[in-house]
Protein backbone atom coordinates (compact mmCIF):
# COMPACT_ATOMS: atom_id res chain seq x y z
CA UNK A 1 19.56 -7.27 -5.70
CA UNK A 2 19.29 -9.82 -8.51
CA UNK A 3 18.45 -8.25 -11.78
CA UNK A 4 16.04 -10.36 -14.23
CA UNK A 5 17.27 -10.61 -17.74
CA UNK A 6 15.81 -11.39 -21.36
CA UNK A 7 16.81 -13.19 -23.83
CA UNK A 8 15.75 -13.32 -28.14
CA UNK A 9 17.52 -14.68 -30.02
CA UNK A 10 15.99 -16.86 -33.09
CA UNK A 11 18.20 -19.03 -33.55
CA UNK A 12 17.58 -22.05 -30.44
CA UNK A 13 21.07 -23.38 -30.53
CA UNK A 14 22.45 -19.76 -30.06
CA UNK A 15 19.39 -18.54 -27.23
CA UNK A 16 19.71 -22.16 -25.07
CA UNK A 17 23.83 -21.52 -25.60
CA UNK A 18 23.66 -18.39 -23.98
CA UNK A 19 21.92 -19.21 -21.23
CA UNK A 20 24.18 -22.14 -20.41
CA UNK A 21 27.23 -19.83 -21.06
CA UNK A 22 25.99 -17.39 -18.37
CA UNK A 23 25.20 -19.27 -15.22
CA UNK A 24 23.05 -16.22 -14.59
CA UNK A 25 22.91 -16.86 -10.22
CA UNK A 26 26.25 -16.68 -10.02
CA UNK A 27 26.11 -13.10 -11.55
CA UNK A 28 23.48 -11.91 -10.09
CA UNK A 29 20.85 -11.98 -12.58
CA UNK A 30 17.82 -14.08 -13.11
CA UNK A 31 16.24 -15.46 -16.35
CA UNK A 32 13.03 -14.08 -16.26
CA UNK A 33 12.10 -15.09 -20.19
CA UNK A 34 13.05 -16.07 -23.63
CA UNK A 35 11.59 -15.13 -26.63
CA UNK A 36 12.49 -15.70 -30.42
CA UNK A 37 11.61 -12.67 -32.03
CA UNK A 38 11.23 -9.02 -31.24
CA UNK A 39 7.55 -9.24 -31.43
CA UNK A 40 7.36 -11.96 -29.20
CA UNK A 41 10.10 -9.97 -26.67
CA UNK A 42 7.92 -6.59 -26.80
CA UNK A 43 5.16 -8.72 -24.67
CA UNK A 44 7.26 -10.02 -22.23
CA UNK A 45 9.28 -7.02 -21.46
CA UNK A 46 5.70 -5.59 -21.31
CA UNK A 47 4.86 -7.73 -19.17
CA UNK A 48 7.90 -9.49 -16.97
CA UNK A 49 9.63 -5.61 -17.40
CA UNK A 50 13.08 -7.09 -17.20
CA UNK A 51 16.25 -4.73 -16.05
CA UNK A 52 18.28 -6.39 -19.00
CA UNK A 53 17.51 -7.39 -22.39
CA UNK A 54 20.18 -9.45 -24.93
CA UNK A 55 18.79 -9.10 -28.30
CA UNK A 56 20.27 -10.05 -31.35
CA UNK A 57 19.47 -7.60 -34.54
CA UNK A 58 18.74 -9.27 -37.45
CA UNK A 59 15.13 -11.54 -36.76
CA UNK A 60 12.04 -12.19 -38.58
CA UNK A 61 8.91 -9.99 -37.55
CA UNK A 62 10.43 -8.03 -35.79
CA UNK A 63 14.21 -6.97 -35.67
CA UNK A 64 16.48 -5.81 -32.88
CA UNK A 65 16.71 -2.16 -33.59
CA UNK A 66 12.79 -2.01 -34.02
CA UNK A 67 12.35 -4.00 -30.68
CA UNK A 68 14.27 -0.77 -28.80
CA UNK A 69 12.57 1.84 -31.06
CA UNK A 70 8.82 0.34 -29.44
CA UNK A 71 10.21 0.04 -25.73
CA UNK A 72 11.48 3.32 -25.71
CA UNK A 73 8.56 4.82 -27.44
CA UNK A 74 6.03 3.15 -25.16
CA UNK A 75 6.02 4.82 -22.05
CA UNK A 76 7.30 1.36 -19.78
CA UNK A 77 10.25 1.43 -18.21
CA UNK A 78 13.26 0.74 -20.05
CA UNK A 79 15.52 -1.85 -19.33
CA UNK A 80 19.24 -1.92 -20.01
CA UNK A 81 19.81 -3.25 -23.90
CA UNK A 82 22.68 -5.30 -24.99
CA UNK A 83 22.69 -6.21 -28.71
CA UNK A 84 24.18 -9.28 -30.65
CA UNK A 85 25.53 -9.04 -34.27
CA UNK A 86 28.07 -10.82 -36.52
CA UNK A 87 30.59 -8.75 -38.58
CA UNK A 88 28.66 -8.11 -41.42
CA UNK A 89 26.25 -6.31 -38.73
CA UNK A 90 29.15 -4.53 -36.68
CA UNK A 91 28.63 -0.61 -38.19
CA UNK A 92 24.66 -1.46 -37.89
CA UNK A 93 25.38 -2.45 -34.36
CA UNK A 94 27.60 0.59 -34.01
CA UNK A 95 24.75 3.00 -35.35
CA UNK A 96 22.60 1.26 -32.88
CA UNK A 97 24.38 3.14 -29.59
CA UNK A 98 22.29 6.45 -30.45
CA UNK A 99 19.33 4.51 -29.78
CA UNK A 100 20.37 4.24 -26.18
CA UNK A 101 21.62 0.64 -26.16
CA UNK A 102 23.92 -0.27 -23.55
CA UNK A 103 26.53 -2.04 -25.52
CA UNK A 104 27.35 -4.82 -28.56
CA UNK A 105 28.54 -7.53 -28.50
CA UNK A 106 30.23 -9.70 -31.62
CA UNK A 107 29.28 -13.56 -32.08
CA UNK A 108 30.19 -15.80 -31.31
CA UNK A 109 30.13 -14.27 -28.07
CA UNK A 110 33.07 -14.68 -25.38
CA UNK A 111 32.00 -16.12 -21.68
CA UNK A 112 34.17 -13.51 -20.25
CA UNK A 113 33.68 -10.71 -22.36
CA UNK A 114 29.87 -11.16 -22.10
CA UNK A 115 30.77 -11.47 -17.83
CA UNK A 116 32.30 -8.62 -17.55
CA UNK A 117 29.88 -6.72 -19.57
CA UNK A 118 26.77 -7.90 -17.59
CA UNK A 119 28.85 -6.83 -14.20
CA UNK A 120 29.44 -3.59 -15.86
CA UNK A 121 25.54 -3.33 -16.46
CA UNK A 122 24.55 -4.13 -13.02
CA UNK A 123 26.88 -1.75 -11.36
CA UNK A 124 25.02 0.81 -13.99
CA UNK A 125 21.31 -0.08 -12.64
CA UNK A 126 22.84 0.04 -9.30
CA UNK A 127 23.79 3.86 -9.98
CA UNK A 128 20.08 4.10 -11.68
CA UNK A 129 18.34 2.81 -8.92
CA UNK A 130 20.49 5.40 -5.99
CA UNK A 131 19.76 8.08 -8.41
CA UNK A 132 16.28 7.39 -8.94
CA UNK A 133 15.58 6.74 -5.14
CA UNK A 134 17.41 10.16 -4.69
CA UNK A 135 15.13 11.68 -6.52
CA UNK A 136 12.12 10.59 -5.36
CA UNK A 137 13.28 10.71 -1.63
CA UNK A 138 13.82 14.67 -2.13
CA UNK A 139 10.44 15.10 -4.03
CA UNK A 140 9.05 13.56 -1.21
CA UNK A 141 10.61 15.77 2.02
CA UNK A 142 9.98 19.15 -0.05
CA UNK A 143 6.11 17.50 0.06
CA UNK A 144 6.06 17.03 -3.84
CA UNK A 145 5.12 13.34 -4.50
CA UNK A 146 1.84 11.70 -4.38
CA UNK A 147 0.99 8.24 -3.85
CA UNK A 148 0.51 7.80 -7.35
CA UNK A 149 3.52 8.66 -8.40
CA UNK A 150 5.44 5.78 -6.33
CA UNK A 151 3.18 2.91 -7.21
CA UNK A 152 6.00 1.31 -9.13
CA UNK A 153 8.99 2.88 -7.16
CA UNK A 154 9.87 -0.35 -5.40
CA UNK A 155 10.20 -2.80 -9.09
CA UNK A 156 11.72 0.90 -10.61
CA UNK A 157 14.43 0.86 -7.30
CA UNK A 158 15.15 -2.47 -6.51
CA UNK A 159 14.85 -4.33 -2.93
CA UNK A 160 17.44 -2.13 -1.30
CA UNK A 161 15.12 0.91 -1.60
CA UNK A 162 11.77 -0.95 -0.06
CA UNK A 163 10.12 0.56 2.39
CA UNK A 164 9.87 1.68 5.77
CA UNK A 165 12.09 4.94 5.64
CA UNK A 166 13.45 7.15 8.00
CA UNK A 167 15.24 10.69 7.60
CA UNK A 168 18.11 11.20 9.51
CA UNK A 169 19.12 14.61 10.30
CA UNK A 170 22.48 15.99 10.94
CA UNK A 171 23.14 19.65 12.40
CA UNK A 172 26.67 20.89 12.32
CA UNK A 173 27.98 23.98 13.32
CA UNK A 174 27.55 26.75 10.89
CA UNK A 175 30.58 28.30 10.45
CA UNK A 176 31.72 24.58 9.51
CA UNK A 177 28.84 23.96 7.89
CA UNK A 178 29.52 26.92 4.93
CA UNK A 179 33.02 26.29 4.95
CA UNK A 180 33.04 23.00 4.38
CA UNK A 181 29.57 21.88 2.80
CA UNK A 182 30.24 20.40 -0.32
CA UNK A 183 32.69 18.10 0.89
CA UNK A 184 30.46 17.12 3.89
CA UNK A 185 27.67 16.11 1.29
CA UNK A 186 30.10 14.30 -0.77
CA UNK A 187 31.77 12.84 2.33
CA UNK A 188 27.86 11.57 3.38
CA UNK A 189 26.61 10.43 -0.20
CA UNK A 190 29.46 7.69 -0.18
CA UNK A 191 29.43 7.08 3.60
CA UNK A 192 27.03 3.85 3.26
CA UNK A 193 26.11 2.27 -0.35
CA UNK A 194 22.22 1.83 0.86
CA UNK A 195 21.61 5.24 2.06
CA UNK A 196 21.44 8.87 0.52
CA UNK A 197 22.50 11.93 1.65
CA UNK A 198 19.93 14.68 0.96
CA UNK A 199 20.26 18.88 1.32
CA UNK A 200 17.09 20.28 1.33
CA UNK A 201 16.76 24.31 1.69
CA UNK A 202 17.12 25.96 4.50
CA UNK A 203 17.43 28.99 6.39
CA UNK A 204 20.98 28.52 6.82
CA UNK A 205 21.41 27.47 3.17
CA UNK A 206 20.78 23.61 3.62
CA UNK A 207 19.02 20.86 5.73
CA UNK A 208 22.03 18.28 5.70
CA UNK A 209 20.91 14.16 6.30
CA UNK A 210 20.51 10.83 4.84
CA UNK A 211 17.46 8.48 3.93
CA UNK A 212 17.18 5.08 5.27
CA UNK A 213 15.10 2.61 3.86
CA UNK A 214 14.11 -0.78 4.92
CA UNK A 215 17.51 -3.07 4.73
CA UNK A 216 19.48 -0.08 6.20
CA UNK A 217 17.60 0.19 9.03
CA UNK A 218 17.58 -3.56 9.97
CA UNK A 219 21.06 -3.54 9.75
CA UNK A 220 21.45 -0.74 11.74
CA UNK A 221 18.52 -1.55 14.40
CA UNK A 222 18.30 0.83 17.48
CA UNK A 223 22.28 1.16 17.38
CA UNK A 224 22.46 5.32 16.32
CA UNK A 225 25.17 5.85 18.54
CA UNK A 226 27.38 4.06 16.51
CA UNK A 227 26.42 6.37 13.58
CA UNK A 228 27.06 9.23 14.90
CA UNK A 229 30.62 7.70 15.88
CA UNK A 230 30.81 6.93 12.33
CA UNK A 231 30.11 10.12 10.96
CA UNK A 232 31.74 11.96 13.63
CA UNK A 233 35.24 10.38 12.25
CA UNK A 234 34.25 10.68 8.72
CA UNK A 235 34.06 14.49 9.30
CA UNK A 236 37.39 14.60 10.43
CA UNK A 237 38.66 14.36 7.11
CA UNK A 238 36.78 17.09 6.01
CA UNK A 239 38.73 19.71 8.55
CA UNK A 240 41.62 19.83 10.62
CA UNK A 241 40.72 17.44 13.89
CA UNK A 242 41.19 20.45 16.48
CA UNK A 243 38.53 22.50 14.48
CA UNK A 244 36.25 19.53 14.16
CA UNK A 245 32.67 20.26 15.79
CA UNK A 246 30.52 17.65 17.01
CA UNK A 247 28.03 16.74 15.03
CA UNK A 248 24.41 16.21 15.95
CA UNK A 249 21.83 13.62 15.07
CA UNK A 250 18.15 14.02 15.08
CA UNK A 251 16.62 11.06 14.25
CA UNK A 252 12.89 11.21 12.61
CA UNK A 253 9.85 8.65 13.16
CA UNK A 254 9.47 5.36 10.33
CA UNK A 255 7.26 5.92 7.65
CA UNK A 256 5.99 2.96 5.34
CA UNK A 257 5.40 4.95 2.56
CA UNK A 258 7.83 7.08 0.48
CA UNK A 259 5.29 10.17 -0.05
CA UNK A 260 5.12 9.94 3.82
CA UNK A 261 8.82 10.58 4.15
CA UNK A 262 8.29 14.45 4.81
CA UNK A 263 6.51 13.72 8.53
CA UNK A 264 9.71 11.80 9.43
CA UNK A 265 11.34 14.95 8.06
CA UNK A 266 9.15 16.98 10.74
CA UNK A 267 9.49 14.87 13.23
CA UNK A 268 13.02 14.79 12.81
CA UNK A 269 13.73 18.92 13.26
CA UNK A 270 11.66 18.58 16.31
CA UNK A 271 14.10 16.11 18.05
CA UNK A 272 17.07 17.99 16.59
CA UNK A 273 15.56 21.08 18.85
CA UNK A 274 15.42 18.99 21.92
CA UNK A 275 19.10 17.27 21.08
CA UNK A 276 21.18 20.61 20.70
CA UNK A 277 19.27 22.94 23.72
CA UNK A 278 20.23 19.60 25.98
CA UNK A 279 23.60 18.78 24.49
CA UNK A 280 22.91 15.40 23.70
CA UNK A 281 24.98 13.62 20.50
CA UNK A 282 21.42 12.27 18.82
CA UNK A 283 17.98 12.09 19.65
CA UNK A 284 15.53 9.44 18.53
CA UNK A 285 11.94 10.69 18.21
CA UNK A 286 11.66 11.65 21.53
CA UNK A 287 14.80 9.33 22.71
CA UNK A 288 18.53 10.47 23.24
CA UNK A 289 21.82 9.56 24.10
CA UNK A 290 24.38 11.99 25.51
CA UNK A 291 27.99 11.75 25.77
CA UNK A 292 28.92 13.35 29.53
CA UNK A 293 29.56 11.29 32.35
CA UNK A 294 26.81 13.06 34.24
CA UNK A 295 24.22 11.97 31.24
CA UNK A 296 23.68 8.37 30.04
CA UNK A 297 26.41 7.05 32.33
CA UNK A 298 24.68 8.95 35.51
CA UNK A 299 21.37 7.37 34.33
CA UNK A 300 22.84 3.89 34.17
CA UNK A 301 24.67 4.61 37.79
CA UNK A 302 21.27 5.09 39.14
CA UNK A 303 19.20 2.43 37.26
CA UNK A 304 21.72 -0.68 38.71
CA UNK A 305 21.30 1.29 41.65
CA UNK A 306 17.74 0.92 41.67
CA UNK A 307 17.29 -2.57 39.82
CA UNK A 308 20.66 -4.16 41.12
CA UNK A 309 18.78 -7.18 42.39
CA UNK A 310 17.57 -7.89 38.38
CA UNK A 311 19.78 -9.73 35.83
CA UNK A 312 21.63 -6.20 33.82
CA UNK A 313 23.69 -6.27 31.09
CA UNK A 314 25.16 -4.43 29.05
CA UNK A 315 23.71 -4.87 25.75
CA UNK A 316 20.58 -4.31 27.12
CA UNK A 317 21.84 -1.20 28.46
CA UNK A 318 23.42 0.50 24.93
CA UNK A 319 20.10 -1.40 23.65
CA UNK A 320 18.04 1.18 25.66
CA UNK A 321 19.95 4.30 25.76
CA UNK A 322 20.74 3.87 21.52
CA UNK A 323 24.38 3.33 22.22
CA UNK A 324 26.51 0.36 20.97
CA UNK A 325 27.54 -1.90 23.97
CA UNK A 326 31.30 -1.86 22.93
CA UNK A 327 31.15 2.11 23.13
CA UNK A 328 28.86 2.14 26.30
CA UNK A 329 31.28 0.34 27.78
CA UNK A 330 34.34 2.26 26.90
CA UNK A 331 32.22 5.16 27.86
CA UNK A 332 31.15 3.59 31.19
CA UNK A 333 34.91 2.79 32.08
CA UNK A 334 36.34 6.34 31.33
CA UNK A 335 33.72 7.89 33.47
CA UNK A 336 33.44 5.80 36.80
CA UNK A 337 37.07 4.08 36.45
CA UNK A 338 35.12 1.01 36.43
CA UNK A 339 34.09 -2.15 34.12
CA UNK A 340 30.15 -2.29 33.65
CA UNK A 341 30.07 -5.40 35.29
CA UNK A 342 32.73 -4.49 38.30
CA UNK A 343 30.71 -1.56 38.95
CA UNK A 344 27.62 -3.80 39.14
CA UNK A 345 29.25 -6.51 41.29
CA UNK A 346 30.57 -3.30 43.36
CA UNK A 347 26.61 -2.21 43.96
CA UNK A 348 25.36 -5.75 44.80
CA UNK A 349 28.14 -6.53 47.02
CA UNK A 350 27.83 -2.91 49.25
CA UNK A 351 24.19 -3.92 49.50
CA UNK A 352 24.97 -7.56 50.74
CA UNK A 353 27.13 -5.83 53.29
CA UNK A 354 24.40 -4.11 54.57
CA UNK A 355 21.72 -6.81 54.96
CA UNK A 356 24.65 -8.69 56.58
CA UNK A 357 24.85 -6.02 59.46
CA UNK A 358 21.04 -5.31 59.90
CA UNK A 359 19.25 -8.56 59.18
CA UNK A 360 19.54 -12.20 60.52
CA UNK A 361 19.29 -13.33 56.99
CA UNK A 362 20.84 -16.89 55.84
CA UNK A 363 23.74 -16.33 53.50
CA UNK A 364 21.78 -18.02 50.22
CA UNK A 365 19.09 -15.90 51.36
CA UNK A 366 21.04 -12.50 51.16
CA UNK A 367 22.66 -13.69 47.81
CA UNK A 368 18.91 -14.06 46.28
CA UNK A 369 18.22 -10.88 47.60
CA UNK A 370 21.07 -8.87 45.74
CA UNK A 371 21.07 -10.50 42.62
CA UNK A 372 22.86 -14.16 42.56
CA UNK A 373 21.00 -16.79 41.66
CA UNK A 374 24.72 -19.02 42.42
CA UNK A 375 25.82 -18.83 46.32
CA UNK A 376 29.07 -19.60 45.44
CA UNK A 377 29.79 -17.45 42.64
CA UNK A 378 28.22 -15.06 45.39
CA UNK A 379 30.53 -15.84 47.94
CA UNK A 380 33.44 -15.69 45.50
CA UNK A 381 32.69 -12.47 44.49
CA UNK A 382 32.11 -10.96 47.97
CA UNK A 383 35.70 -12.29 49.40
CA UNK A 384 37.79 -10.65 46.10
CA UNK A 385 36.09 -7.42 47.05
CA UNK A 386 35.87 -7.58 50.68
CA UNK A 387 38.67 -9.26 51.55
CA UNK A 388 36.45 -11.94 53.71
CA UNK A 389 33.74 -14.40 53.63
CA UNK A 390 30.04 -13.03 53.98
CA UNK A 391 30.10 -15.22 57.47
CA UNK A 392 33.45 -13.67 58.62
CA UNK A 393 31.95 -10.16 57.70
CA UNK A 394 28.64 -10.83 59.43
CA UNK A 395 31.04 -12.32 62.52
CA UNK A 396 33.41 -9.12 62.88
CA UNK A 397 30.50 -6.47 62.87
CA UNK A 398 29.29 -8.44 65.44
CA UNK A 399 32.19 -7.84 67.41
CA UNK A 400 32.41 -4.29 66.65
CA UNK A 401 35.24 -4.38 64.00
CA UNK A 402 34.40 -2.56 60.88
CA UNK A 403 36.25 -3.95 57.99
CA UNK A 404 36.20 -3.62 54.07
């Protein structure tokens, strides 16, 4: 998020000084005007509404301290204020905190004293904007907000609160769930910086999950196994390991709009139904993974199976069942004592075996036929696992000796 910033000052040596001093990219903030008196400023944050003002105090038409009294009197949104005075000004300046300015600084102003401060500032709109967002995301679930009322969410948020959205829901066990809820909503509200965690009422005291908006959902794509192995490890420090239920996730349809956020709420208890009555870790609108051997992993057994003689992998595999390919695979391995890829090169290879006893097909031909585009890598492949060539095979079934 880059943050646009203000600047009036009268004085033009002092105003262009500060803007050279403060290399405002590299901080994270943009210049998004400059004006020379507080008159002149009250238009611009009218109409630019910056997240940052630095105002000095004493100006002609219109001074510092009356600039603030008119912003927050006006009904816009009020940006962060940081005021400039010399010593004579310093108890004025001092005064000037009850009006709800930021901070003061002294000129001449230090580089890294006015740094730090502006860091300081944006890790304070960064706390705004989660709070804000919070706010508004609730309002919204509970069916409170109208489309009115988020018009200017977005500017009021930032970027990392655009739209679409997507509630997450998480169902614990609730004997865990009483026992250890306030830590579990802690744990969640500082899981990821660009999500919330929410509790919304319930009938077993609270609805436990977390918003997603639009940059937290591209990051995390289709991949919701690995949040649920993410959570499921954060929880652990909530309890003792051994006492440690799994959690479920019940993942709710995208919404574009904020005040639409309560039908991916609904959406999102009806998967959590279907997840927990057939034991699977998360369900996606209608989608699920599952962690048995006999689930997912069965399902993949019989889909290379099936579709053997078509290129698999397994990306595409975690891609389609929502599990991360580096788990899937791990997964895969524990269940069938088997590498994705050795199973699949097991499969092919059982089926060349068997158009090699019943059909007069060429060797390139049968390779084709059971998924290898390369003959050789086929033939390489079939003599680590059989022990012979595809033509020695073919030749000793001929003659009546079964081997491999």
């Amino acid at each position: 998020m880059v943050y646009r910033l203000l600047i009036v000052e009268d004085e033009p040596v002092i105003r262009q000084g500060l803007i050279r001093l403060l290399a405002l990219e590299t901080h994270g903030y943009m210049l998004c005007g400059e004006a020379e008196n507080g008159s002149e400023a009250a238009a611009m944050i009218e109409a630019h509404n910056p997240h940052v003002v630095i105002t000095d105090i004493k100006m002609p038409l219109m001074d510092g301290l009356e600039l603030i009294r008119r912003v927050n009197e006006s009904g816009w949104p009020k940006p962060k204020f940081i005021l400039l005075s010399g010593y004579r000004e310093f108890d004025y300046a001092r005064k000037a905190l009850r009006y709800g300015v930021t901070d003061y600084l002294l000129k001449p102003v230090d580089e890294d004293e006015l740094i730090a401060l502006l860091k300081k500032t944006a890790e304070e709109l960064r706390k705004d904007e989660r709070k804000r967002f919070k706010e508004a995301a609730v309002k919204a679930l509970i069916g409170l907000t109208a489309a009115v009322e988020n018009d200017r969410l977005p500017e009021l948020m930032g970027s990392v609160w655009e739209g679409p959205y997507r509630y997450v829901g998480i169902s614990i066990h609730e004997a865990f769930h009483r026992q250890f809820r306030d830590q579990v909503i802690s744990m969640l509200d500082v899981m990821k910086p660009d999500i919330i965690a929410v509790a919304l009422p319930g009938e077993d005291g609270s609805d436990l999950g977390m918003v997603f908006s639009g940059p937290a959902l591209r990051e995390i794509g289709d991949d919701w196994g690995s949040l649920a192995d993410e959570l499921n490890v954060s929880l652990s420090g909530c309890a003792e390991a051994d006492t440690l239920p799994e959690p479920y996730l019940y993942i709710g349809e995208q919404v574009e709009e904020l005040q639409s956020l309560r039908s991916s709420y609904r959406t999102a208890v009806m998967a959590c139904h279907a997840a927990v009555l057939s034991d699977k870790r998360f369900t996606v609108s209608g989608k699920s993974g599952n962690l048995s051997g006999s689930g997912v992993i069965g399902e993949i057994q019989q889909f290379i199976r099936e579709h053997y003689r078509e290129p698999i992998t397994l990306k595409e595999m975690g891609k389609a069942n929502y599990i991360h390919p580096i788990y899937l695979g791990q997964l895969f391995k524990k269940t069938t004592g088997l590498h994705f890829k050795d199973y699949l090169h097991k499969v092919r290879i059982e089926e060349a075996k068997l158009l090699l006893r019943k059909s007069d097909l060429k060797v390139y031909e049968i390779a084709g036929n059971v998924g290898y585009a390369d003959q050789d890598y086929f033939m390489d492949k079939f003599k680590k696992l059989a022990g012979m060539t595809p033509t020695q095979y073919r030749e000793k079934q001929m003659t009546g000796w079964e081997t491999g």
